[in-house]
C-alpha atoms as a PDB file:
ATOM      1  CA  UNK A   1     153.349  97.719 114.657  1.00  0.00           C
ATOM      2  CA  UNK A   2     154.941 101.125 114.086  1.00  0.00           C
ATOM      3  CA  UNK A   3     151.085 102.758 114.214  1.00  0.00           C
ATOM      4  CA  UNK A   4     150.280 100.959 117.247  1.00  0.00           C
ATOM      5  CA  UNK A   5     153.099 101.453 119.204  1.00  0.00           C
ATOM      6  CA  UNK A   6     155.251 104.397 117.729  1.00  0.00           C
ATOM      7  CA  UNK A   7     158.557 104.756 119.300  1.00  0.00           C
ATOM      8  CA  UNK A   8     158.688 101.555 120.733  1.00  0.00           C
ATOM      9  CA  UNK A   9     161.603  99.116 119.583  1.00  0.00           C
ATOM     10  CA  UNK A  10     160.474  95.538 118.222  1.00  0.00           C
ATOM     11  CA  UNK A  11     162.810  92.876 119.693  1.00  0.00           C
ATOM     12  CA  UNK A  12     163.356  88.940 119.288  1.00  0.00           C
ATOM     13  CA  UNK A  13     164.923  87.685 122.379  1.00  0.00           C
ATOM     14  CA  UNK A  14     165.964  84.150 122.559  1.00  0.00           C
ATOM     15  CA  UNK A  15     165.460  82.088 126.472  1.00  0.00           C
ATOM     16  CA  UNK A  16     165.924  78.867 126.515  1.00  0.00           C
ATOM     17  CA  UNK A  17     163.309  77.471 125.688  1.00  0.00           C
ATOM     18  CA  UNK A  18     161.646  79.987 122.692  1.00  0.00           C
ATOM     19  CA  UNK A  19     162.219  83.098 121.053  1.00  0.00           C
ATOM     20  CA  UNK A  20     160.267  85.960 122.112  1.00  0.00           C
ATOM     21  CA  UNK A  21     158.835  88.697 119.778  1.00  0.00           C
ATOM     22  CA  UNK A  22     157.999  92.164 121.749  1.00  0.00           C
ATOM     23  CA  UNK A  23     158.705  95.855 122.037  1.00  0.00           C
ATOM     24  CA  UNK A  24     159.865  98.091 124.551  1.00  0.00           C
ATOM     25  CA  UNK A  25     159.528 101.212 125.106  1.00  0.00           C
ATOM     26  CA  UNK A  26     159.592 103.911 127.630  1.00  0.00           C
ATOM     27  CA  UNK A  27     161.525 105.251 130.558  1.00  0.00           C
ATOM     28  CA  UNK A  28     161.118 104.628 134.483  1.00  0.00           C
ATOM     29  CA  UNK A  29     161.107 101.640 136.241  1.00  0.00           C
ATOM     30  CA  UNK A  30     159.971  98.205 134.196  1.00  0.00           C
ATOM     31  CA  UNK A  31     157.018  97.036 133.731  1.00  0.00           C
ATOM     32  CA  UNK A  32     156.064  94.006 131.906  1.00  0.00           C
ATOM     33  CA  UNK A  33     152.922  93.525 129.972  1.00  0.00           C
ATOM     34  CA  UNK A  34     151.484  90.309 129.014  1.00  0.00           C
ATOM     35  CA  UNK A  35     148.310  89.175 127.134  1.00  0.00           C
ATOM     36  CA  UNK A  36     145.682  86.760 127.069  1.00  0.00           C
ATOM     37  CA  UNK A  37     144.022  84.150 124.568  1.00  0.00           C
ATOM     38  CA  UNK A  38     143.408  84.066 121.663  1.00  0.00           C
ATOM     39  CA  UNK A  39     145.263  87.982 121.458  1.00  0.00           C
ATOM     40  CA  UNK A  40     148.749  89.118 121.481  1.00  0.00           C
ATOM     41  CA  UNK A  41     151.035  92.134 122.676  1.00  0.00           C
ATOM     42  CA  UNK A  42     148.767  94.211 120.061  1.00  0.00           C
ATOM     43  CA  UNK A  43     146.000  94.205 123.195  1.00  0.00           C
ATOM     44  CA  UNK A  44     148.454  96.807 124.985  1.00  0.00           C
ATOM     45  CA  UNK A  45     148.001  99.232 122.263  1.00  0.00           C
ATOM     46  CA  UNK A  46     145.441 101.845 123.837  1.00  0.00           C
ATOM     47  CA  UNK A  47     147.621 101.872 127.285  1.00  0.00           C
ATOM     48  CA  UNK A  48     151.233 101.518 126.069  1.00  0.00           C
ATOM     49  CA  UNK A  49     150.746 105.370 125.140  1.00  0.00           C
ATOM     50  CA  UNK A  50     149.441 106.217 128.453  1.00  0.00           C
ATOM     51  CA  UNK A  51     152.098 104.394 130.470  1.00  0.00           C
ATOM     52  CA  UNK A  52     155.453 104.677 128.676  1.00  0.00           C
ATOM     53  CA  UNK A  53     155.892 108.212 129.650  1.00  0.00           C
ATOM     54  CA  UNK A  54     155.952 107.084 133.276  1.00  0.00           C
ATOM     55  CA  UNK A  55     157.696 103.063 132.545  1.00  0.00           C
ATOM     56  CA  UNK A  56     159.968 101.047 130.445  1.00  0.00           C
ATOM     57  CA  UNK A  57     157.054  99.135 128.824  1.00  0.00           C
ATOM     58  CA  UNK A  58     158.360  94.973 128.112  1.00  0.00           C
ATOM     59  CA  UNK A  59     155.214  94.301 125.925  1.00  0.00           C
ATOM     60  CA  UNK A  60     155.840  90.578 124.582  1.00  0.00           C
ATOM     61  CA  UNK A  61     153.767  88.201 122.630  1.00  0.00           C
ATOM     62  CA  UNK A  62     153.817  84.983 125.341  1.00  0.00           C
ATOM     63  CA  UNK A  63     155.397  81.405 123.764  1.00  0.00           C
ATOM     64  CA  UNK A  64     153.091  80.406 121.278  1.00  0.00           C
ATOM     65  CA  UNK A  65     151.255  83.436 120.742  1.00  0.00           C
ATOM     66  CA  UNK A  66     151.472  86.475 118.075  1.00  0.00           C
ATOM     67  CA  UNK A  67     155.112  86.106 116.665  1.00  0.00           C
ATOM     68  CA  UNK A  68     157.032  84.611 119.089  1.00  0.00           C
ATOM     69  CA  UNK A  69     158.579  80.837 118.798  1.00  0.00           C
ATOM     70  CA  UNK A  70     155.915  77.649 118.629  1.00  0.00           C
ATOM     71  CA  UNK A  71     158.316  75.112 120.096  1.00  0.00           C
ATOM     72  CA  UNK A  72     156.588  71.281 120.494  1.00  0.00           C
ATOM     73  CA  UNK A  73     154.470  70.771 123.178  1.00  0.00           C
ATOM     74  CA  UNK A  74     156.575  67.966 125.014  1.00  0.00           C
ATOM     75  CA  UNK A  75     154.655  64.495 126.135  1.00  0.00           C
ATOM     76  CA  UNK A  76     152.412  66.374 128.796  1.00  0.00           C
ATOM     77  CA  UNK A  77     152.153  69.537 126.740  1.00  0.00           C
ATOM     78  CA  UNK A  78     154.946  70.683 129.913  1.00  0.00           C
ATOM     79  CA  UNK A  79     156.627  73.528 126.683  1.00  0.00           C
ATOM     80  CA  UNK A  80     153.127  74.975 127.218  1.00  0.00           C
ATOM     81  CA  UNK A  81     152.905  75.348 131.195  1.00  0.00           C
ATOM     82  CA  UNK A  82     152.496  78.501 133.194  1.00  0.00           C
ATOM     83  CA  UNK A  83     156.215  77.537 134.745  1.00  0.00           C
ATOM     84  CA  UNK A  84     157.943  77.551 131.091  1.00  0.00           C
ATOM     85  CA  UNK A  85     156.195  80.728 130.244  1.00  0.00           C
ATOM     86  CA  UNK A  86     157.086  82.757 132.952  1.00  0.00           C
ATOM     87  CA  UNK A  87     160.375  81.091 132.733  1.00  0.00           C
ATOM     88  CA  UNK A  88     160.412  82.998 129.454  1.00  0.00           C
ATOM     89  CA  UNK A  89     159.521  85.935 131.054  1.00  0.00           C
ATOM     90  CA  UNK A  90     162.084  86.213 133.453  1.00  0.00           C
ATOM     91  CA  UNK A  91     164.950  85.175 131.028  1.00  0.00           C
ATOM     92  CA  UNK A  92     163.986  88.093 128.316  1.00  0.00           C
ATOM     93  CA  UNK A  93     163.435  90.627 131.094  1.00  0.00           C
ATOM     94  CA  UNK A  94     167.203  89.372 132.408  1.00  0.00           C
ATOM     95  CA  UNK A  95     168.153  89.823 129.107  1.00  0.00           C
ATOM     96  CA  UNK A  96     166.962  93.539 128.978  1.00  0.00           C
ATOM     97  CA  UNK A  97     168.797  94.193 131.902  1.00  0.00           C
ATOM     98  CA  UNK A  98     165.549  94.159 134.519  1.00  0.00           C
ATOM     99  CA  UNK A  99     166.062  91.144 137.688  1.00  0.00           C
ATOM    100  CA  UNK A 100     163.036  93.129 139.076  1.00  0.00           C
ATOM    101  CA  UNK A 101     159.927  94.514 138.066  1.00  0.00           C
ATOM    102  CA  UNK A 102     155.801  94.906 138.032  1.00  0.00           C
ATOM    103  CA  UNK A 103     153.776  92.809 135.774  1.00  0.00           C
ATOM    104  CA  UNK A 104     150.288  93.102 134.356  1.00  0.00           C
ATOM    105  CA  UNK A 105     148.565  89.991 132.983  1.00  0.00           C
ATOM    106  CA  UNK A 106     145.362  89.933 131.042  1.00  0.00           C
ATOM    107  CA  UNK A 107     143.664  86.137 130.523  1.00  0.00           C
ATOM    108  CA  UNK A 108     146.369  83.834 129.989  1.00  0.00           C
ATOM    109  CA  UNK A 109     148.636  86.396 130.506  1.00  0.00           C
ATOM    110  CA  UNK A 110     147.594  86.802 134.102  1.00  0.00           C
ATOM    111  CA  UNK A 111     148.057  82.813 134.688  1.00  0.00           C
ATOM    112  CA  UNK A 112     151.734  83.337 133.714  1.00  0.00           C
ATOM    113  CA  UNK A 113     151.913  86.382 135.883  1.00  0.00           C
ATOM    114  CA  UNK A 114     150.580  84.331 138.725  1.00  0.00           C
ATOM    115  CA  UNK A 115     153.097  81.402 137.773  1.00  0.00           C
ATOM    116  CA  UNK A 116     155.676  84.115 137.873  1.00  0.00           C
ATOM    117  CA  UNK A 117     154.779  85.492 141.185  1.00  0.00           C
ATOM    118  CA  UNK A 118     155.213  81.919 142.362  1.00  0.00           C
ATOM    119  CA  UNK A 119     158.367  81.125 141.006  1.00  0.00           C
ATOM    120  CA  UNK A 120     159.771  84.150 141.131  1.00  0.00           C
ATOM    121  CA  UNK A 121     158.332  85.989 144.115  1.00  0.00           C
ATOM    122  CA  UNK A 122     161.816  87.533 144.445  1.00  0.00           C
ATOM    123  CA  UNK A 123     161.372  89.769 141.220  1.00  0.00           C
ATOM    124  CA  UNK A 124     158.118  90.510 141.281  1.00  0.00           C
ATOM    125  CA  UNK A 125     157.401  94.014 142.786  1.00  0.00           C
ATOM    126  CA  UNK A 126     153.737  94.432 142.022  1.00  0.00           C
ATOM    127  CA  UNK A 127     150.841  92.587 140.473  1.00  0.00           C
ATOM    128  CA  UNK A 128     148.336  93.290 138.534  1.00  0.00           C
ATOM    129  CA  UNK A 129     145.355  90.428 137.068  1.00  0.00           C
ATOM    130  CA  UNK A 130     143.319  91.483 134.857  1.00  0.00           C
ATOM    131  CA  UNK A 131     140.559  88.914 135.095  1.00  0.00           C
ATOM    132  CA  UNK A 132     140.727  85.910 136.280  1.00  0.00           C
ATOM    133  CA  UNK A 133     140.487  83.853 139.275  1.00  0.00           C
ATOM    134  CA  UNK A 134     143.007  80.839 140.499  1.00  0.00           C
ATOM    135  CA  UNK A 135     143.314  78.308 137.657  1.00  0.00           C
ATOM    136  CA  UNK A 136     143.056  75.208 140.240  1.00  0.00           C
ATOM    137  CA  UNK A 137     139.995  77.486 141.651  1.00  0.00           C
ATOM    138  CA  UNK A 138     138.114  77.634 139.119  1.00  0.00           C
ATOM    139  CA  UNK A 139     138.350  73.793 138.143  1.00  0.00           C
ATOM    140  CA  UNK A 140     137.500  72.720 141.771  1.00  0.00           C
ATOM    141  CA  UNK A 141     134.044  74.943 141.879  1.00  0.00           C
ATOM    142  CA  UNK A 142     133.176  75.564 138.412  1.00  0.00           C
ATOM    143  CA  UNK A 143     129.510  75.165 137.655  1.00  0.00           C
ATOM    144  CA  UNK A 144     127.041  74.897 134.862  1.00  0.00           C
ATOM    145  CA  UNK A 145     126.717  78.687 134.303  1.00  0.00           C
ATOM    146  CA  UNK A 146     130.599  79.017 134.488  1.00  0.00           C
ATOM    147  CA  UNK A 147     131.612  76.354 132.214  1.00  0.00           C
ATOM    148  CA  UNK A 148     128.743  77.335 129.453  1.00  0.00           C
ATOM    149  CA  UNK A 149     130.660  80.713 129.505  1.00  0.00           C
ATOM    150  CA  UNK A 150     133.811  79.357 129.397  1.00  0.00           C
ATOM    151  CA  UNK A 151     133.601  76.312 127.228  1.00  0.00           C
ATOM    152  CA  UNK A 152     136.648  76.822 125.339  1.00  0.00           C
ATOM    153  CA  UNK A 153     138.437  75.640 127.694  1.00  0.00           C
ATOM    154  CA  UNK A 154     137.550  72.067 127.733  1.00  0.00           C
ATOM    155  CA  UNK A 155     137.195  72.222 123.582  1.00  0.00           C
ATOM    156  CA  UNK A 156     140.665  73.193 123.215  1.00  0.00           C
ATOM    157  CA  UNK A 157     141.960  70.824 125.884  1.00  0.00           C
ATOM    158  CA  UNK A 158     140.781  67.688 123.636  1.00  0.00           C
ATOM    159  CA  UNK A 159     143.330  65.316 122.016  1.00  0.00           C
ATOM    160  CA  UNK A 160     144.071  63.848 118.607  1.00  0.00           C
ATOM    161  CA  UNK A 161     143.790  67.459 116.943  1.00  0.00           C
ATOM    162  CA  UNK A 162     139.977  67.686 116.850  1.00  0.00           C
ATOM    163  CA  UNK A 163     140.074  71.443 118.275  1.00  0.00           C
ATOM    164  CA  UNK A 164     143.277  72.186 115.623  1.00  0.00           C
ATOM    165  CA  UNK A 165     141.347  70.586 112.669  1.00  0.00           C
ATOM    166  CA  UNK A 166     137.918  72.224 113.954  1.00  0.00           C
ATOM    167  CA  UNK A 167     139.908  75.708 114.619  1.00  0.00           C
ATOM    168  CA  UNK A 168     141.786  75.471 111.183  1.00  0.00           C
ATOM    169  CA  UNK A 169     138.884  75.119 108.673  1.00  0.00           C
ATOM    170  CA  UNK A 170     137.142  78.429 109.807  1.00  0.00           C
ATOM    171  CA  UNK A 171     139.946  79.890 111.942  1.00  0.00           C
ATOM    172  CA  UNK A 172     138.470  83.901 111.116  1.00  0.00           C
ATOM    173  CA  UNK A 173     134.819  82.584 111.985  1.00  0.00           C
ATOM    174  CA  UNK A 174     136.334  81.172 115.518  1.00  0.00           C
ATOM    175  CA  UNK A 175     138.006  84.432 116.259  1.00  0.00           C
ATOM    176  CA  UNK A 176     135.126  86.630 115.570  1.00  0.00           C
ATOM    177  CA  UNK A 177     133.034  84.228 118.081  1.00  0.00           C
ATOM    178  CA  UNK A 178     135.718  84.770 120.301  1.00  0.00           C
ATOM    179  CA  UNK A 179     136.286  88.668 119.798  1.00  0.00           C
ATOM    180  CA  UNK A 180     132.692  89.223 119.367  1.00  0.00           C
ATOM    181  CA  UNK A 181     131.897  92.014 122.610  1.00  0.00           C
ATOM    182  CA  UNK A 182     135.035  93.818 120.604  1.00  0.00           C
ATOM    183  CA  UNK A 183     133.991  93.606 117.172  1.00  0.00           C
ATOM    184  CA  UNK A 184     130.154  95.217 117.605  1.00  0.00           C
ATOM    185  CA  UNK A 185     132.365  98.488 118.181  1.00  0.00           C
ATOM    186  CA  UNK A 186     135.060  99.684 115.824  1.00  0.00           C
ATOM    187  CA  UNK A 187     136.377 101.816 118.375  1.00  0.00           C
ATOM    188  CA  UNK A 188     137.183  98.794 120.691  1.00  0.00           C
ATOM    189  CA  UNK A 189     138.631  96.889 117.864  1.00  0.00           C
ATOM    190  CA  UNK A 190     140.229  98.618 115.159  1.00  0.00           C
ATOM    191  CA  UNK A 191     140.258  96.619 111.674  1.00  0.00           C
ATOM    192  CA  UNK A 192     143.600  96.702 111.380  1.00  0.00           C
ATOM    193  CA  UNK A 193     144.149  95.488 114.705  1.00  0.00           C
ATOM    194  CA  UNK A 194     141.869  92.660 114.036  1.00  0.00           C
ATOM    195  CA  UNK A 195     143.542  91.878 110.499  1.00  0.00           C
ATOM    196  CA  UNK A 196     146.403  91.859 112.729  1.00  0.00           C
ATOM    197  CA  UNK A 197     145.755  89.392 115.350  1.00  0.00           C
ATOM    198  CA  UNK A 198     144.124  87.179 112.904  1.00  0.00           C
ATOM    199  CA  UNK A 199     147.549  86.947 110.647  1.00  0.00           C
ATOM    200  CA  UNK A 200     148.877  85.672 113.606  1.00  0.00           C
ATOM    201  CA  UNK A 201     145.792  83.187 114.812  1.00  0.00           C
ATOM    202  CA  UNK A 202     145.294  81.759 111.636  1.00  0.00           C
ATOM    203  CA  UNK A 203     148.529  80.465 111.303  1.00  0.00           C
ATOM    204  CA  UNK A 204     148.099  76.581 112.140  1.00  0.00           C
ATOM    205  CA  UNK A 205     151.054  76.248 114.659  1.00  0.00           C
ATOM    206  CA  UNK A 206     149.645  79.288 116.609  1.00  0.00           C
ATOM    207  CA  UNK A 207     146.403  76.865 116.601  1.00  0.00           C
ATOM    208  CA  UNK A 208     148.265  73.963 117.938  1.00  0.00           C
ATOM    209  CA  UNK A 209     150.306  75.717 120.159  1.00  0.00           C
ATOM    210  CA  UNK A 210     147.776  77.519 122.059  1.00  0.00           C
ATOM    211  CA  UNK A 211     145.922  74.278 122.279  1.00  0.00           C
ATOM    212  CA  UNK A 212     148.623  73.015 124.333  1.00  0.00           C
ATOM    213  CA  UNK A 213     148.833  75.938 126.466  1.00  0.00           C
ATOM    214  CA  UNK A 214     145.006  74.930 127.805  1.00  0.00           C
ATOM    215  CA  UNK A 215     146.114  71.670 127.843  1.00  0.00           C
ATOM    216  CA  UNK A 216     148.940  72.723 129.942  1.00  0.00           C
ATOM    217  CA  UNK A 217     146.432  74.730 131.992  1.00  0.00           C
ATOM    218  CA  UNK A 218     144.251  71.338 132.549  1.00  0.00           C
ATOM    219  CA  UNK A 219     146.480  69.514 133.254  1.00  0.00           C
ATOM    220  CA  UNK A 220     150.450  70.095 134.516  1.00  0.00           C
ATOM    221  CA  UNK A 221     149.504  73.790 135.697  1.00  0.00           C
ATOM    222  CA  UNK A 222     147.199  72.104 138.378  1.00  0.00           C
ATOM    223  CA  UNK A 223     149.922  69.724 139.387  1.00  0.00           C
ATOM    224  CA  UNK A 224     152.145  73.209 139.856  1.00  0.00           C
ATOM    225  CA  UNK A 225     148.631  75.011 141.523  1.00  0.00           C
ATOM    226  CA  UNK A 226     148.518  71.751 144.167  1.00  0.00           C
ATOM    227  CA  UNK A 227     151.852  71.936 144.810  1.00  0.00           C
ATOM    228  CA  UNK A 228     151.269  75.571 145.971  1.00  0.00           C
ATOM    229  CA  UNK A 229     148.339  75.582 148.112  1.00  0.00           C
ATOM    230  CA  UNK A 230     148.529  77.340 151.140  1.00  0.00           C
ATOM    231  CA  UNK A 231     151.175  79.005 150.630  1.00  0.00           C
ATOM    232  CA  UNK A 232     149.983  83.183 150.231  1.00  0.00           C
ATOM    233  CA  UNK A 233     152.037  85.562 147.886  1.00  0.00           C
ATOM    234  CA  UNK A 234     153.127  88.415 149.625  1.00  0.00           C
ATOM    235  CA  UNK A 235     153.254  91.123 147.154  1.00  0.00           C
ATOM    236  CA  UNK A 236     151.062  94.101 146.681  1.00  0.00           C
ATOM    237  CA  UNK A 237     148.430  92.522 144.226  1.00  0.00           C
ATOM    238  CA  UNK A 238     146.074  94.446 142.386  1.00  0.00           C
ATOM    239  CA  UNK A 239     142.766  92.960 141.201  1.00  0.00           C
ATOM    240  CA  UNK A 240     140.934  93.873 138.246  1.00  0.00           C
ATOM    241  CA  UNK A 241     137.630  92.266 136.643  1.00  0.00           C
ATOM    242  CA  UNK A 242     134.977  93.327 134.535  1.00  0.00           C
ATOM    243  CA  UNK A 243     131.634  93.788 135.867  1.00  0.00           C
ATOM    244  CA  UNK A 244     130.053  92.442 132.815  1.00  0.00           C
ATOM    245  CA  UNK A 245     132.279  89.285 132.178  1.00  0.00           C
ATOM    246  CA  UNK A 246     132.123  85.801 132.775  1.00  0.00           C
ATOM    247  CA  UNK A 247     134.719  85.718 135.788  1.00  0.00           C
ATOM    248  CA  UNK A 248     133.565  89.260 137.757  1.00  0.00           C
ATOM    249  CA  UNK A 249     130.035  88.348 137.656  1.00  0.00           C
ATOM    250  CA  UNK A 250     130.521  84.473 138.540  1.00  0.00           C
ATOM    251  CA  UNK A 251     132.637  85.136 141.582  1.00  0.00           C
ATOM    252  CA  UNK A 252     133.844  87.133 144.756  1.00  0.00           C
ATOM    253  CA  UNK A 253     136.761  88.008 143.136  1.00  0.00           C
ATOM    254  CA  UNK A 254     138.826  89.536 146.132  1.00  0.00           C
ATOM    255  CA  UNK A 255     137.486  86.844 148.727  1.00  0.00           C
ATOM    256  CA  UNK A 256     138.839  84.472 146.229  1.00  0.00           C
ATOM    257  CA  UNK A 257     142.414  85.815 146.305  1.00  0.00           C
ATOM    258  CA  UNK A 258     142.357  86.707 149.635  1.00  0.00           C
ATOM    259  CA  UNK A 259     142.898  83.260 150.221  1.00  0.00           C
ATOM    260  CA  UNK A 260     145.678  82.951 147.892  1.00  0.00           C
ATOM    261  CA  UNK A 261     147.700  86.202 148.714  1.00  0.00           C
ATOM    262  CA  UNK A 262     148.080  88.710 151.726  1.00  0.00           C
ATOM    263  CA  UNK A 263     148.054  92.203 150.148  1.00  0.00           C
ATOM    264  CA  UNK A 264     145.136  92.245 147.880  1.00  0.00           C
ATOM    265  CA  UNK A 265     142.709  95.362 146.834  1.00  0.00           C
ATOM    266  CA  UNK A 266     140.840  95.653 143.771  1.00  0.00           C
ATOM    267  CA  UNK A 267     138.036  96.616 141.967  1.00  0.00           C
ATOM    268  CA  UNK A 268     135.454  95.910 139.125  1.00  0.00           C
ATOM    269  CA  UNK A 269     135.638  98.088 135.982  1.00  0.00           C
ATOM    270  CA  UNK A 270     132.090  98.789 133.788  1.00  0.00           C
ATOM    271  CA  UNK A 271     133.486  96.255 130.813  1.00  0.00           C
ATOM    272  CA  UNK A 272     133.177  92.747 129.362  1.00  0.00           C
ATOM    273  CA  UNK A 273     136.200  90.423 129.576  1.00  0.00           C
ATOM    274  CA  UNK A 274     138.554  92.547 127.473  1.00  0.00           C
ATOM    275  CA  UNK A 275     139.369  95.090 129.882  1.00  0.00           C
ATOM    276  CA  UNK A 276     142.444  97.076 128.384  1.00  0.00           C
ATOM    277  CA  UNK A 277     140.284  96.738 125.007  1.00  0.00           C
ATOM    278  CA  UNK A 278     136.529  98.044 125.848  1.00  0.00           C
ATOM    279  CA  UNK A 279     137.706 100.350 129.239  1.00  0.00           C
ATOM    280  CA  UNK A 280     141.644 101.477 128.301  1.00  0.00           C
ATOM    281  CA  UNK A 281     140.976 104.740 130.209  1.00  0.00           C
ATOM    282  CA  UNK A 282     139.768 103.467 133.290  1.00  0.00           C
ATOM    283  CA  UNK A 283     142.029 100.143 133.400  1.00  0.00           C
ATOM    284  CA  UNK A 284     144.728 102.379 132.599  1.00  0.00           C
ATOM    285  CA  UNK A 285     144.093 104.847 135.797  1.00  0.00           C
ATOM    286  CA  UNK A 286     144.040 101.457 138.031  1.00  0.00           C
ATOM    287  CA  UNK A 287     147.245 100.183 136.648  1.00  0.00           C
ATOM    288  CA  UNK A 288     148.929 103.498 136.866  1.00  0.00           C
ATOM    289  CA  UNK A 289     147.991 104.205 140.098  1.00  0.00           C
ATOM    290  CA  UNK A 290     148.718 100.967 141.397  1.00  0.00           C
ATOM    291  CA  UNK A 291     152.184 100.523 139.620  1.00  0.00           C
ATOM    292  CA  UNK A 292     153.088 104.441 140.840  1.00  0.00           C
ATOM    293  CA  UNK A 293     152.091 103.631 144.589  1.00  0.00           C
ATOM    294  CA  UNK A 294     154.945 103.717 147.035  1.00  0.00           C
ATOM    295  CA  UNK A 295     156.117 101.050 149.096  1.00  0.00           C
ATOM    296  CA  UNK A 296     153.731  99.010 150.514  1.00  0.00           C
END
């Protein structure tokens, strides 16, 4: 990770329910950096550079993910929910000394970032989603077009281990499918980036554990989503999409969260789904920008 991220400390910090693999890095005030499926903290790579001369970069792999802890997923896959990971998330960024800071969520990542701005309004001082759109949202209106595009989530949500046992007898094959806008362009996806994330996807508890995080995200999330309506997050949030993925071309992204929080702007960026991947410069302006503004 040295080449990816040089200067940056690698970390294992334990919360209480996982161990969490990550690096910091960086000076200013913290900002926390958290992936999506089926990636880890390598995604950060082009913007950590960018950012950490300006931020003390927490870049962790979330529960499940990358090299971080695999812990059981509990009778209702409730180890997996968006509460327990940002849980995590707030108990490693206590343990590096930060009880407030910005976060950045990509994917999955952005779901815990949401869960976080929930649960933890207090801490949160800015947020930034990288593309997506309300989890309980996106169940309640999704359509044909939408759910061919996205139809990993209801394979992975399926029980007795058909997606682990379908996943694990060509797991490289199912990560190319899913990396494929990357992997037509060496520059978005370096091979040894790739070689990297697929050391850590292959491995069949990474499999089974990120199964249970869309599980999670089918089913216990919504209960936590419910729970929640109506009620608007007050924090400067900063929305970004690409104009060429799934989510920014299937939905009025800032109507959407208008409904959901008060201080929302945003934009699209000229990418596919993997924003910090296929547009670092230009998601990297946004963030900075965003995460540099004054006070609200």
């Amino acid at each position: 990770m040295a080449d990816f991220f040089p200067g940056f400390e690698q970390r294992r910090i334990k919360t209480s329910g996982a161990e969490i693999h990550l690096v910091t890095g960086g000076k200013g005030p913290p900002l926390l950096l958290l992936h999506g499926y089926p990636q880890t903290h390598l995604m950060w790579r082009k913007l950590a550079p960018q950012l950490v001369s300006e931020f003390t970069l927490v870049i962790p792999d979330l529960r499940g993910y990358g090299d971080s802890s695999k812990p059981s997923a509990g009778a209702q896959s409730e180890n997996y929910s968006k509460r327990a990971l940002a849980l995590d998330q707030i108990e490693t960024m206590a343990a590096l000394g930060f009880h407030r800071f910005a976060v950045a969520g990509h994917d999955r990542g952005a779901r815990v970032a949401h869960r976080l701005a929930r649960d933890h309004g207090e801490q949160i001082e800015r947020l930034a989603l990288l593309d997506i759109v309300p989890t309980l949202y996106r169940f309640e209106t999704i359509d044909q077009k939408s759910a061919t595009s996205s139809w990993h989530w209801f394979f992975l949500i399926q029980p007795g281990g058909l997606p682990e046992r379908l996943i694990g007898s060509e797991a490289e094959f199912f990560l190319r499918h899913q990396l494929r806008p990357l992997l037509h362009e060496p520059a978005k996806l370096e091979p040894e980036a790739f070689s990297d994330y697929l050391r850590c996807f292959k491995n069949p508890e990474t499999i089974r554990a990120t199964c249970a995080e869309y599980r999670a995200g089918a089913s216990i999330d919504l209960d936590h989503d419910r729970a929640d309506r109506g009620r608007r997050l007050t924090m400067p949030m900063l929305l970004l999409w690409g104009n060429r993925s799934s989510q920014g071309s299937g939905y009025d992204v800032l109507a959407v969260w208008r409904d959901h929080a008060e201080n929302v702007h945003g934009r699209a960026i000229d990418s596919g789904h993997f924003l910090p991947e296929e547009a670092p410069d230009e998601t990297y302006e946004a963030l900075r920008d965003f995460f540099t503004a004054g006070p609200a």
